[in-house]
PDB file of N, CA and C in Angstrom:
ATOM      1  N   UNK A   1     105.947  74.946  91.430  1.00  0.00           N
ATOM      2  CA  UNK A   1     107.146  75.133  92.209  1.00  0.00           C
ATOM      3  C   UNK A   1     107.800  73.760  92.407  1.00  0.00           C
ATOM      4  N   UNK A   2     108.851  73.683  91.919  1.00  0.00           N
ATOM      5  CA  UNK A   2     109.493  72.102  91.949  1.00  0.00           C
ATOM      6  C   UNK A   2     109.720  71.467  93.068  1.00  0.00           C
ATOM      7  N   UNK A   3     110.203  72.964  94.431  1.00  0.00           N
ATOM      8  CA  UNK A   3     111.127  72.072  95.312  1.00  0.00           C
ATOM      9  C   UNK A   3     110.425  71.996  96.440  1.00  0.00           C
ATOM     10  N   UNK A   4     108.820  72.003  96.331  1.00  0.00           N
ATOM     11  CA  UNK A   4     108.166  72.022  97.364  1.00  0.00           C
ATOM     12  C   UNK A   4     108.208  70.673  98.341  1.00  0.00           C
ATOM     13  N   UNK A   5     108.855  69.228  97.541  1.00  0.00           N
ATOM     14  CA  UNK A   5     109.161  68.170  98.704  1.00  0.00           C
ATOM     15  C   UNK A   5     110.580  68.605  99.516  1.00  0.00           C
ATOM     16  N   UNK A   6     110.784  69.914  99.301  1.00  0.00           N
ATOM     17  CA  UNK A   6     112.366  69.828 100.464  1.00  0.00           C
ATOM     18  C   UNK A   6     111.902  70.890 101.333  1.00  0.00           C
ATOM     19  N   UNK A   7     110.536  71.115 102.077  1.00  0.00           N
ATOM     20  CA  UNK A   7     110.479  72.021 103.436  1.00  0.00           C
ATOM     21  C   UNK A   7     111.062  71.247 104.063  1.00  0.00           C
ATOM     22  N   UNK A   8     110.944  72.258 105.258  1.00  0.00           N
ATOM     23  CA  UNK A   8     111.526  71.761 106.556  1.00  0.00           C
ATOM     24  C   UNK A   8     109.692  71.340 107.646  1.00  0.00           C
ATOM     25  N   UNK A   9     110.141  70.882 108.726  1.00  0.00           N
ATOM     26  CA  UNK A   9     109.381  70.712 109.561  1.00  0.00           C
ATOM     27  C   UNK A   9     108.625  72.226 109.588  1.00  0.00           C
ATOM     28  N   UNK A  10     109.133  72.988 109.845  1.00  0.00           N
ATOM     29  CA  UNK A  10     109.055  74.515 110.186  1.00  0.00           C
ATOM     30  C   UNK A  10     108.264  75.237 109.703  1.00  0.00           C
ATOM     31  N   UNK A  11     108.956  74.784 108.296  1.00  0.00           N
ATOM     32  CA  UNK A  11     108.121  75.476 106.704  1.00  0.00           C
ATOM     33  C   UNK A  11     106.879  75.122 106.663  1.00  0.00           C
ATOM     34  N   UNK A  12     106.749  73.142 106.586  1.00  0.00           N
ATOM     35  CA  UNK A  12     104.971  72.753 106.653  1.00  0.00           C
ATOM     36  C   UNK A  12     104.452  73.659 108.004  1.00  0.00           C
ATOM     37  N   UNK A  13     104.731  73.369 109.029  1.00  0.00           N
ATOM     38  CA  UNK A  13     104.149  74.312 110.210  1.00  0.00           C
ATOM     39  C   UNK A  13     103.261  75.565 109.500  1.00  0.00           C
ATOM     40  N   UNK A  14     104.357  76.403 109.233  1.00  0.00           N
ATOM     41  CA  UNK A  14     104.158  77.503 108.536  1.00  0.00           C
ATOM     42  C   UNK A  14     103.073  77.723 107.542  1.00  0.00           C
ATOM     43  N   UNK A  15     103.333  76.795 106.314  1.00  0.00           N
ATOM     44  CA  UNK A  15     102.135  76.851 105.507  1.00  0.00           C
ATOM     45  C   UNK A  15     100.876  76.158 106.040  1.00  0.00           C
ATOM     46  N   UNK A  16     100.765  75.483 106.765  1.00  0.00           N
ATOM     47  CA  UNK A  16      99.445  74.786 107.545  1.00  0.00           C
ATOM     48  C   UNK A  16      98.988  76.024 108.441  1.00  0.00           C
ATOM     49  N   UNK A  17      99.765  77.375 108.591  1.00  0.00           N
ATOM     50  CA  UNK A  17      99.069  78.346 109.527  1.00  0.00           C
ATOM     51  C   UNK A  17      98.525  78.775 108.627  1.00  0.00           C
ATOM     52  N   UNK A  18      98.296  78.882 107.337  1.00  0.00           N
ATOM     53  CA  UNK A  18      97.626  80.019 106.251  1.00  0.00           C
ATOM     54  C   UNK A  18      97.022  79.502 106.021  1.00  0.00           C
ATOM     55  N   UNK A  19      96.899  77.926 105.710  1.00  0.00           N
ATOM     56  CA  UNK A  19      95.556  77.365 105.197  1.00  0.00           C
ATOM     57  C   UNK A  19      94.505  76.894 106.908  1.00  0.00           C
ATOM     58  N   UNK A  20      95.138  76.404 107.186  1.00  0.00           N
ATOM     59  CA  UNK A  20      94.648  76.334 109.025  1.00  0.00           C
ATOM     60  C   UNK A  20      93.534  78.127 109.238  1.00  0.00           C
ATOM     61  N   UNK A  21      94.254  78.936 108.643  1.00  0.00           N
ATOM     62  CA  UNK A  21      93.655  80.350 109.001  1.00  0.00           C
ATOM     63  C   UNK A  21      92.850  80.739 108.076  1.00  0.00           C
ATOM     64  N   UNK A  22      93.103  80.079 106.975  1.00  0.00           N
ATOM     65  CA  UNK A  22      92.351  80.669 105.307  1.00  0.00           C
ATOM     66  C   UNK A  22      92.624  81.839 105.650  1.00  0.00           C
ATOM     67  N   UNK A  23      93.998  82.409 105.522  1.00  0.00           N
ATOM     68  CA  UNK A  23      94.004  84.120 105.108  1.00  0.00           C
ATOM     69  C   UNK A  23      95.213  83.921 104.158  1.00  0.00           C
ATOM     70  N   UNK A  24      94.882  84.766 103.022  1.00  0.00           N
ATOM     71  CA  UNK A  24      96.256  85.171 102.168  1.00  0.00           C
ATOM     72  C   UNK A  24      97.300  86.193 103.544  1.00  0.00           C
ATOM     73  N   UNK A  25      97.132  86.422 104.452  1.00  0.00           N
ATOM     74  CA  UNK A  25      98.351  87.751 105.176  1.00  0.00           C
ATOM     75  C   UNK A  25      98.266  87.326 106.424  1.00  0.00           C
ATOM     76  N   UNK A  26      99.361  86.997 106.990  1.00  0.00           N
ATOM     77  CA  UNK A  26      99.241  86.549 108.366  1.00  0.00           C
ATOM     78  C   UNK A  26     100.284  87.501 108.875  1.00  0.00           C
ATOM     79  N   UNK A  27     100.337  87.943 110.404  1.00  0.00           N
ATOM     80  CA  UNK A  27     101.469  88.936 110.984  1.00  0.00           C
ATOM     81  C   UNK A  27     102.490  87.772 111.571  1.00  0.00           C
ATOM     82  N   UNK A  28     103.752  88.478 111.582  1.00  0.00           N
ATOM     83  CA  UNK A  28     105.114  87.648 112.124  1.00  0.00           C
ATOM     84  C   UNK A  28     104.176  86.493 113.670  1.00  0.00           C
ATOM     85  N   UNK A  29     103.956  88.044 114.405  1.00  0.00           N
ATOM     86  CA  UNK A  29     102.691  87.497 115.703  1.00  0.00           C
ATOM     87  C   UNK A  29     101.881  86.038 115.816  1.00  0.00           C
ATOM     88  N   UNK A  30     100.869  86.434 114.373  1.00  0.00           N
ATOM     89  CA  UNK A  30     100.100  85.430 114.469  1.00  0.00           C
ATOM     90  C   UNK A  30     100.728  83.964 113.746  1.00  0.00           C
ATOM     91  N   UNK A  31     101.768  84.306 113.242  1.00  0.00           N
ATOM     92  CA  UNK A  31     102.937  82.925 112.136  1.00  0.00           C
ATOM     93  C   UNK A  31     103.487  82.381 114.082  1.00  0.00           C
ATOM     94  N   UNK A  32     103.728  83.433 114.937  1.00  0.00           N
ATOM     95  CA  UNK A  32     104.747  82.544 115.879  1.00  0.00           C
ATOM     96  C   UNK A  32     103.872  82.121 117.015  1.00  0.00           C
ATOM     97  N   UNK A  33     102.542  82.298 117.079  1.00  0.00           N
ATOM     98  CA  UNK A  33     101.913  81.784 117.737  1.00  0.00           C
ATOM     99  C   UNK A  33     101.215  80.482 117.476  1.00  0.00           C
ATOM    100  N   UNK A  34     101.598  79.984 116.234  1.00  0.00           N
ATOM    101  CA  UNK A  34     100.572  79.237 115.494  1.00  0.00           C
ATOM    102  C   UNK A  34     101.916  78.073 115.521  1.00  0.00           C
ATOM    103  N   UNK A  35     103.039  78.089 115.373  1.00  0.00           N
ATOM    104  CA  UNK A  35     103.793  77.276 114.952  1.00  0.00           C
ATOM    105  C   UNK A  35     104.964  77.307 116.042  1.00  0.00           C
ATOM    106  N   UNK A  36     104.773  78.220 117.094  1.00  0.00           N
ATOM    107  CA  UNK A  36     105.908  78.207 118.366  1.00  0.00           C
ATOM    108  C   UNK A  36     107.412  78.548 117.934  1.00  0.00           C
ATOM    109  N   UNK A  37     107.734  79.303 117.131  1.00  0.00           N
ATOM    110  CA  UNK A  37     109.135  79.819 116.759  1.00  0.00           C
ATOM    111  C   UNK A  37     108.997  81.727 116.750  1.00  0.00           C
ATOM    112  N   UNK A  38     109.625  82.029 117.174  1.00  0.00           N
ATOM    113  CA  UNK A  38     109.829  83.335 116.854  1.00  0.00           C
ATOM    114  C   UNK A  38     110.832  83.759 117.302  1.00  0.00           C
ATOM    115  N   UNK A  39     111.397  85.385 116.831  1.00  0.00           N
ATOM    116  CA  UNK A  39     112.759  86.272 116.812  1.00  0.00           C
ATOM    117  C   UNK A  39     113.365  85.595 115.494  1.00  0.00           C
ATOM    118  N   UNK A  40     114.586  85.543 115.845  1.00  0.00           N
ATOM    119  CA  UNK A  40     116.006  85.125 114.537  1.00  0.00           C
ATOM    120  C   UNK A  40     115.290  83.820 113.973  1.00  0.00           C
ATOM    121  N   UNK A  41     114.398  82.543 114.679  1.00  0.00           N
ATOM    122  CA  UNK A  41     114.425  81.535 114.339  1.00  0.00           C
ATOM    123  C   UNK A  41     112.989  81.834 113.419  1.00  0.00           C
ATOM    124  N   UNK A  42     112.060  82.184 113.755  1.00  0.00           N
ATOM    125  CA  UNK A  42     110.979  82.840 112.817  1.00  0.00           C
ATOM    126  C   UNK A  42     111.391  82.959 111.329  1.00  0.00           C
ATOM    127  N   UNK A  43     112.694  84.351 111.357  1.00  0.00           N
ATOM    128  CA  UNK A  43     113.161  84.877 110.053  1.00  0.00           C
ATOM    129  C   UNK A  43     113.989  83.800 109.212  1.00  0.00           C
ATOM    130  N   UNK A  44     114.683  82.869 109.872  1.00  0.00           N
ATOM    131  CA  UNK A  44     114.821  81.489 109.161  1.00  0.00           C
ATOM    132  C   UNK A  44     114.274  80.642 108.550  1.00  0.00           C
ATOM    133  N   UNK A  45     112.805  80.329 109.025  1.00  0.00           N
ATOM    134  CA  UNK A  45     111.834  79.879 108.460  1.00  0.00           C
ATOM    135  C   UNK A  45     111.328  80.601 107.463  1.00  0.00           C
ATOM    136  N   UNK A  46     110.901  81.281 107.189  1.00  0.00           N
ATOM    137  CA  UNK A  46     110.176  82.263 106.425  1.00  0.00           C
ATOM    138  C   UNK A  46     111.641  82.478 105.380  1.00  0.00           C
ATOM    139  N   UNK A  47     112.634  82.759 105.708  1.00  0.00           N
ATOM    140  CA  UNK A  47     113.484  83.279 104.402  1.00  0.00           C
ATOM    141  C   UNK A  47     113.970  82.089 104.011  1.00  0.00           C
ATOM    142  N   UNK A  48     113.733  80.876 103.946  1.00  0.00           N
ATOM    143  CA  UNK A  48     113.788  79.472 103.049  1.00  0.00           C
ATOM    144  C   UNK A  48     112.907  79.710 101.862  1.00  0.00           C
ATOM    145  N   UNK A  49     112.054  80.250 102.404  1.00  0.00           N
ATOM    146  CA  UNK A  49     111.546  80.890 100.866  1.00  0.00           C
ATOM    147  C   UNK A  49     111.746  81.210 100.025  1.00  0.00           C
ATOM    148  N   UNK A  50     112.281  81.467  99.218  1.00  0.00           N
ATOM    149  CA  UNK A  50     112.856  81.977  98.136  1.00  0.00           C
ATOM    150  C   UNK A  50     112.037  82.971  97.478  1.00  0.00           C
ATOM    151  N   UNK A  51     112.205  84.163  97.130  1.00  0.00           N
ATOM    152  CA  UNK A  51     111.426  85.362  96.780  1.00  0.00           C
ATOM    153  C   UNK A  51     111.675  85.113  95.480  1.00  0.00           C
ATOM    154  N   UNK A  52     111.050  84.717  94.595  1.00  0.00           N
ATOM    155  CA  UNK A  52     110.970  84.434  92.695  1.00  0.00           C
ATOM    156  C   UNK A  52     109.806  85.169  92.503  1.00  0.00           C
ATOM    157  N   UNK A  53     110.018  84.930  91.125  1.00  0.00           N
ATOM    158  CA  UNK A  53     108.774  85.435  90.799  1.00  0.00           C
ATOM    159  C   UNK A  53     107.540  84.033  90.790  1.00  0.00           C
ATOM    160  N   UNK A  54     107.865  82.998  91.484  1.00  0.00           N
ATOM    161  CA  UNK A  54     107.210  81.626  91.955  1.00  0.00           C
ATOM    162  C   UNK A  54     107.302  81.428  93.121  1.00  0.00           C
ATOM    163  N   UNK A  55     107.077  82.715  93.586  1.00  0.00           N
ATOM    164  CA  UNK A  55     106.865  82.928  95.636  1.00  0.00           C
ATOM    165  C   UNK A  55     105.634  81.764  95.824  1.00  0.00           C
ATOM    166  N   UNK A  56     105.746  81.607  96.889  1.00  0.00           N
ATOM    167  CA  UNK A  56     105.375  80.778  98.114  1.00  0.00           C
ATOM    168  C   UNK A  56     104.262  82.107  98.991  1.00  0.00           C
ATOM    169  N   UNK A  57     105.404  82.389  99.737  1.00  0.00           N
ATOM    170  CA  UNK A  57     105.313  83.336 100.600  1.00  0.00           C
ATOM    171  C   UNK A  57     106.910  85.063 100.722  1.00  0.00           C
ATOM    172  N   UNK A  58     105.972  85.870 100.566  1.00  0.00           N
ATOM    173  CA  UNK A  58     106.758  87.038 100.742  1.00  0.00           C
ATOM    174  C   UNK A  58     106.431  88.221 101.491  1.00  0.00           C
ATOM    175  N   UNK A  59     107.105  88.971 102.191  1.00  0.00           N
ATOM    176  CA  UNK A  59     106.948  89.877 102.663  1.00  0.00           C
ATOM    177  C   UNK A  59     105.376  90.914 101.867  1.00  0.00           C
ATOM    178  N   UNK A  60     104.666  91.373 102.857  1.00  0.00           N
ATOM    179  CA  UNK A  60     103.439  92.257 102.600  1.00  0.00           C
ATOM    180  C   UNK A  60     103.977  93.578 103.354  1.00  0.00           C
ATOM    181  N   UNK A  61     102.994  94.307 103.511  1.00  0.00           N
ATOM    182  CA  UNK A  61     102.989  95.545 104.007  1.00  0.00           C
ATOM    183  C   UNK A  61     102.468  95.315 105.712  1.00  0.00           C
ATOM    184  N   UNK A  62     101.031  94.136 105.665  1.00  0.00           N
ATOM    185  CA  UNK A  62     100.545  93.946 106.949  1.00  0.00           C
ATOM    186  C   UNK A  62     101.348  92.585 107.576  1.00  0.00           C
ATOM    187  N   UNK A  63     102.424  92.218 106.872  1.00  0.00           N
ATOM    188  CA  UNK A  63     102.795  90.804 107.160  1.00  0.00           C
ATOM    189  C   UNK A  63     103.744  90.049 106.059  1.00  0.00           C
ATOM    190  N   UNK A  64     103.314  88.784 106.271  1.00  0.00           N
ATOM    191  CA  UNK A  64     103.322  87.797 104.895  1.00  0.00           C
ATOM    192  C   UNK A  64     102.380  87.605 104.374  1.00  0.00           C
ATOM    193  N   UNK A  65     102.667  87.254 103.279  1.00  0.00           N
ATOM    194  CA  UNK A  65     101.312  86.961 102.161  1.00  0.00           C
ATOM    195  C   UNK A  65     101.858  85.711 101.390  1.00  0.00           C
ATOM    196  N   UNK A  66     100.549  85.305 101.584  1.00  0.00           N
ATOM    197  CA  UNK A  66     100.532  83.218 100.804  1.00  0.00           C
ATOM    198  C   UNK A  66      99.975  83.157  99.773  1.00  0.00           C
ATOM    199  N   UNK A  67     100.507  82.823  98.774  1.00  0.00           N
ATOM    200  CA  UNK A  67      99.930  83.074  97.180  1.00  0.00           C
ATOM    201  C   UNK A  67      99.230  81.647  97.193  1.00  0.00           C
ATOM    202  N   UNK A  68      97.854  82.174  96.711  1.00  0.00           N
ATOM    203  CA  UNK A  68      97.041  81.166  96.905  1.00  0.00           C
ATOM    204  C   UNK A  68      96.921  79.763  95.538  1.00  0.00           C
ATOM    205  N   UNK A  69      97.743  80.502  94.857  1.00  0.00           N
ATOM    206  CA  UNK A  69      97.912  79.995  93.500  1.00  0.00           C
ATOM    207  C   UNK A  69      98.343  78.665  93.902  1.00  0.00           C
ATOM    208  N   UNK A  70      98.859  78.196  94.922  1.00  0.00           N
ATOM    209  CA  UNK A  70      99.529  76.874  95.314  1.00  0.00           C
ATOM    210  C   UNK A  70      99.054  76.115  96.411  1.00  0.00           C
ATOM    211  N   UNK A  71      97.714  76.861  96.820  1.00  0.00           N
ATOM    212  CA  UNK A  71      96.853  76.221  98.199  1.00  0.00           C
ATOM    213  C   UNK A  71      96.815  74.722  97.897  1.00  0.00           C
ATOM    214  N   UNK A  72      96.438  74.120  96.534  1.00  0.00           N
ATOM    215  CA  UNK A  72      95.939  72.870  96.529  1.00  0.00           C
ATOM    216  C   UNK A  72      96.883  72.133  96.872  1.00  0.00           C
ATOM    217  N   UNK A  73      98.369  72.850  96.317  1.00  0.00           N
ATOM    218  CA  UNK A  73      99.790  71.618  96.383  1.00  0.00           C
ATOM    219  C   UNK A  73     100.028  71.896  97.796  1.00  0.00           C
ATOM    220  N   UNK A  74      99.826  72.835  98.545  1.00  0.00           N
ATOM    221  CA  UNK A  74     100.529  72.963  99.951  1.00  0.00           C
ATOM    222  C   UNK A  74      99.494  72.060 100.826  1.00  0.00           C
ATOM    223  N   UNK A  75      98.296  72.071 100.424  1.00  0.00           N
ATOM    224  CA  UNK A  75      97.419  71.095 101.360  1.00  0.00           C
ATOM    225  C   UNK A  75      97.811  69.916 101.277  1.00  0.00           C
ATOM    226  N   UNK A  76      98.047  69.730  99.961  1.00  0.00           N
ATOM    227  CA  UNK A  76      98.355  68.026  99.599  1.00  0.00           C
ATOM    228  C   UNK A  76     100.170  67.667 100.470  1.00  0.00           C
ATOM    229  N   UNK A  77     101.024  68.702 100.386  1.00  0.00           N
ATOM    230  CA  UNK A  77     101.981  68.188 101.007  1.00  0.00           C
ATOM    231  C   UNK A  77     101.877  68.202 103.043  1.00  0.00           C
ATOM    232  N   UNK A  78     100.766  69.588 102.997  1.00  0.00           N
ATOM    233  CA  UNK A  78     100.558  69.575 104.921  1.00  0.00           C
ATOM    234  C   UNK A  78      99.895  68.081 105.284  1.00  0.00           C
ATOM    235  N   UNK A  79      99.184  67.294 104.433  1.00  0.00           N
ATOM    236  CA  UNK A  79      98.201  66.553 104.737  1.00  0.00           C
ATOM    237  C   UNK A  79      99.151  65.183 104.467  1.00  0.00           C
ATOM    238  N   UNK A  80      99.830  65.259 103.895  1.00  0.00           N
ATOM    239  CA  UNK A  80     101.058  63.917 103.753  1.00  0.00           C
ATOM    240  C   UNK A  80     101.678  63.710 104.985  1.00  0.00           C
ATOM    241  N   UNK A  81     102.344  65.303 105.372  1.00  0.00           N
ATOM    242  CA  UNK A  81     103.427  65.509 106.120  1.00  0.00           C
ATOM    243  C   UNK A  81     103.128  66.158 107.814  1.00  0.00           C
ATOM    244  N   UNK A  82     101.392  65.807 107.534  1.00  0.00           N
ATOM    245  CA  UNK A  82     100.747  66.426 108.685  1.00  0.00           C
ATOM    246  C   UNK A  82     101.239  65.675 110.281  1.00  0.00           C
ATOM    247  N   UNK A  83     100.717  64.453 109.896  1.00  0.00           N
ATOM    248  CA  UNK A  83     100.905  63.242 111.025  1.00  0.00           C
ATOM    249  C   UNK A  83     102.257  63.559 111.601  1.00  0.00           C
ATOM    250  N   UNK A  84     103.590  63.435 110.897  1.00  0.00           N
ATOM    251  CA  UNK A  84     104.679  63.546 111.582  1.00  0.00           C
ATOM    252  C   UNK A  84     105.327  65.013 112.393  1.00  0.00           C
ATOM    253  N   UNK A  85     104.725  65.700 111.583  1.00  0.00           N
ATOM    254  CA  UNK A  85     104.771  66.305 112.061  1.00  0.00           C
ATOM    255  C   UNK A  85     103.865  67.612 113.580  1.00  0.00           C
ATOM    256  N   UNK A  86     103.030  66.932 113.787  1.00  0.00           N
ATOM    257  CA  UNK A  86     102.180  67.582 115.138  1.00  0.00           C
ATOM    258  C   UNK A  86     101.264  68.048 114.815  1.00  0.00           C
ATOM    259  N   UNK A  87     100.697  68.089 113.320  1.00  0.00           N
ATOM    260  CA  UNK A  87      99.372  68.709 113.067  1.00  0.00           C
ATOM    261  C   UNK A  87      98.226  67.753 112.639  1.00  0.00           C
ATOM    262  N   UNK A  88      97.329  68.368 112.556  1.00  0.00           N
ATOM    263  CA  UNK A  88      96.277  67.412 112.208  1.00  0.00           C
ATOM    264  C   UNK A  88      94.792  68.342 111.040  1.00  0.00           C
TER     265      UNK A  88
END
């Protein structure tokens, strides 16, 4: 996925809840408890995503679902971009 250096603050949040959780499916619930956004500002985050057929993250049946196919690159960018942003 090319444009994985242009998240937002929001977005790393976001993907640090799936690997933070090790689950491929997290609920809207457990995404806005983990990263402090939810309602309209939640669905902002999450629809930066881009639904390709080189998803990230897309809508599930129980949730979202994190294609694990990209765990190694999303660790490597949470763990760059961890410090500034509030995680550890």
């Amino acid at each position: 996925m090319k444009d994985m250096q242009r998240f937002t603050e929001n977005q790393i949040k976001l993907l640090y809840a799936f690997i933070a959780n090790d689950k491929d499916i997290l609920t809207s619930e457990e995404i806005s408890k983990f990263i402090g956004v939810k309602g309209k500002a939640l669905g902002g985050v999450i629809g930066g995503f881009k639904t390709t057929k080189e998803w990230i993250i897309r809508r599930h049946p129980r949730g979202w679902q994190f294609n694990k196919k990209y765990k190694q690159k999303i660790i490597k960018i949470v763990s760059e971009f961890g410090p500034d942003i509030g995680i550890r």
